[in-house]
C-alpha atoms as a PDB file:
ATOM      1  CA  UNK A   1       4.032 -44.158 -32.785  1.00  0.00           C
ATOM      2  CA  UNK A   2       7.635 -44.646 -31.018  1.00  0.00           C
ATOM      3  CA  UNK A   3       9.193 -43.855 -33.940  1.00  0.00           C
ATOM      4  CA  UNK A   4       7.577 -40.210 -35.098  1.00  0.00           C
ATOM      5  CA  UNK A   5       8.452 -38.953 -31.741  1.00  0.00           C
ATOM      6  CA  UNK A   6      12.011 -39.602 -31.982  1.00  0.00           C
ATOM      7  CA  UNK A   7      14.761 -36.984 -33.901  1.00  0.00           C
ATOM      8  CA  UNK A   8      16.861 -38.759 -36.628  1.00  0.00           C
ATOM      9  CA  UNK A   9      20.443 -39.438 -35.814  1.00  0.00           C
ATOM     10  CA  UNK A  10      23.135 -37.715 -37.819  1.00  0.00           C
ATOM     11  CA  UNK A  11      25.255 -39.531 -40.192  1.00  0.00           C
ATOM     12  CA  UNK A  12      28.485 -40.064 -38.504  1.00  0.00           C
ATOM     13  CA  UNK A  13      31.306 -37.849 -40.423  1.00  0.00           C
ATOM     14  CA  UNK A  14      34.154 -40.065 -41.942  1.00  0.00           C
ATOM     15  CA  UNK A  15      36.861 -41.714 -40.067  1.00  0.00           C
ATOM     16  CA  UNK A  16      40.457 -40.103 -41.094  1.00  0.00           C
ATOM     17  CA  UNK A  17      43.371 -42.084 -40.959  1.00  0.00           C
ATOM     18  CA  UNK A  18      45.756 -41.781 -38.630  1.00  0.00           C
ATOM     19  CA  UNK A  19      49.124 -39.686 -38.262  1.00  0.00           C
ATOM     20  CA  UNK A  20      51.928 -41.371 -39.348  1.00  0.00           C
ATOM     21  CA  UNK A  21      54.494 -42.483 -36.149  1.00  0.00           C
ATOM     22  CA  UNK A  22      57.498 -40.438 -35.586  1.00  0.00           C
ATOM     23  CA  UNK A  23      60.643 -42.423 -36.406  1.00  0.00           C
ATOM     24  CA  UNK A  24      62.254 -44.510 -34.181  1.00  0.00           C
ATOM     25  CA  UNK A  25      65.652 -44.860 -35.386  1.00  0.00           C
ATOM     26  CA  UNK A  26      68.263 -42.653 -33.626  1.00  0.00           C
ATOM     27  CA  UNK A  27      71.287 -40.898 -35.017  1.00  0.00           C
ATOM     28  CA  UNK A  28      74.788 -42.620 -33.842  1.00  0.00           C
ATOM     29  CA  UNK A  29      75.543 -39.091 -31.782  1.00  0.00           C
ATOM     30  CA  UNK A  30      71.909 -39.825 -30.149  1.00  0.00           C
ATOM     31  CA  UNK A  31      72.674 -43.748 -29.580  1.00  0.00           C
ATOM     32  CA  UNK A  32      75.891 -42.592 -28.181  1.00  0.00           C
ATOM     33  CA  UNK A  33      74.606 -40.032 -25.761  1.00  0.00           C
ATOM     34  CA  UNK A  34      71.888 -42.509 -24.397  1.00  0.00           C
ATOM     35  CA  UNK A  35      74.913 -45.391 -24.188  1.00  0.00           C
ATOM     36  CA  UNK A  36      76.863 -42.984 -22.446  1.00  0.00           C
ATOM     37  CA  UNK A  37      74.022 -42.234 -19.369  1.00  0.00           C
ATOM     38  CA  UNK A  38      73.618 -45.543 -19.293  1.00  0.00           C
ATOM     39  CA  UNK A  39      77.012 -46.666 -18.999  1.00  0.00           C
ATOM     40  CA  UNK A  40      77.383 -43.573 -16.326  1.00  0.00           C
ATOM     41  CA  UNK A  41      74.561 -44.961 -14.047  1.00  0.00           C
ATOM     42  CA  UNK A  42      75.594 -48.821 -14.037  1.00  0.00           C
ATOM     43  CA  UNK A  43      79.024 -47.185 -12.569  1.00  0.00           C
ATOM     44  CA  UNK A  44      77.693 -45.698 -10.064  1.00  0.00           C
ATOM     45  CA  UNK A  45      75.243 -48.219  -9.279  1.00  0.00           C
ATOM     46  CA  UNK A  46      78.055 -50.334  -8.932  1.00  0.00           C
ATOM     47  CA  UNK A  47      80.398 -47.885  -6.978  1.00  0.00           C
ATOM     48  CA  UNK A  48      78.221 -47.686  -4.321  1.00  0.00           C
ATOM     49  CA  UNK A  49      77.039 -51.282  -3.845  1.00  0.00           C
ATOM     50  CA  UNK A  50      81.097 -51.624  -3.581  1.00  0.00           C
ATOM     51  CA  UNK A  51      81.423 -49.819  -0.823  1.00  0.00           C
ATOM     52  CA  UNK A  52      79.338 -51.693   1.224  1.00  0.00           C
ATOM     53  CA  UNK A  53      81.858 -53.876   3.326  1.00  0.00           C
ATOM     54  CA  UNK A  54      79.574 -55.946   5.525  1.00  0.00           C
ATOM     55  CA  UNK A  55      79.316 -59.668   4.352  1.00  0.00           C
ATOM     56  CA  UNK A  56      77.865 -62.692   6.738  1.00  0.00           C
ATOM     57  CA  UNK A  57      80.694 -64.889   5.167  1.00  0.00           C
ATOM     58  CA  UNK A  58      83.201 -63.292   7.788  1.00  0.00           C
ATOM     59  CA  UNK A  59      84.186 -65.758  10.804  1.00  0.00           C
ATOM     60  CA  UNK A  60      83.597 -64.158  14.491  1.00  0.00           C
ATOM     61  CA  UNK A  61      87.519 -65.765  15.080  1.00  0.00           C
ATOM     62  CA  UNK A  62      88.900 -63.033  12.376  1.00  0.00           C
ATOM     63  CA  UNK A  63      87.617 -59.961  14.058  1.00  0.00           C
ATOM     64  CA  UNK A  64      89.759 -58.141  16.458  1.00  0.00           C
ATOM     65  CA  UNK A  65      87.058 -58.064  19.102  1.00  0.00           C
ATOM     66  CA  UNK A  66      89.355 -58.885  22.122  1.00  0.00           C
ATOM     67  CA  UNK A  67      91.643 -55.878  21.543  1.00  0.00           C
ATOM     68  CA  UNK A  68      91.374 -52.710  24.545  1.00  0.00           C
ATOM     69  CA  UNK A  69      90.210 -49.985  22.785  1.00  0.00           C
ATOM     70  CA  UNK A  70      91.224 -46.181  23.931  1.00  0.00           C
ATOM     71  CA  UNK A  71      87.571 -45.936  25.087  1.00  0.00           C
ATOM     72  CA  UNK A  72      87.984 -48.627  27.598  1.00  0.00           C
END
């Protein structure tokens, strides 16, 4: 009797296929442009990790920590 009580399910409609993927090849004036930020951001990655003068390879005996300075 379970089974006059239920509704029928509907057929499923068909599966479509799927989109084709955009390309994925870039022009040379795209590949260019995306070498170029690149190229811009390692630089100044760089420029500012060069500024950076602290190292602990530097002796104590090569600072000038001895010397009077106008504050004292």
């Amino acid at each position: 009797m379970g089974s006059i009580f239920k509704p029928k399910t509907p057929a499923l409609p068909p599966v479509q296929p799927l989109p084709e993927p955009p390309s994925t090849e870039l022009s040379d004036e795209e590949q260019a442009k995306i070498d170029a930020e690149f190229a811009a951001k390692e630089r100044r990655r760089r420029g500012k990790k060069s500024t950076q003068k602290t190292s602990p390879l530097i002796a104590m005996e090569e600072a000038d920590v001895e010397k009077k300075t106008l504050l004292g």
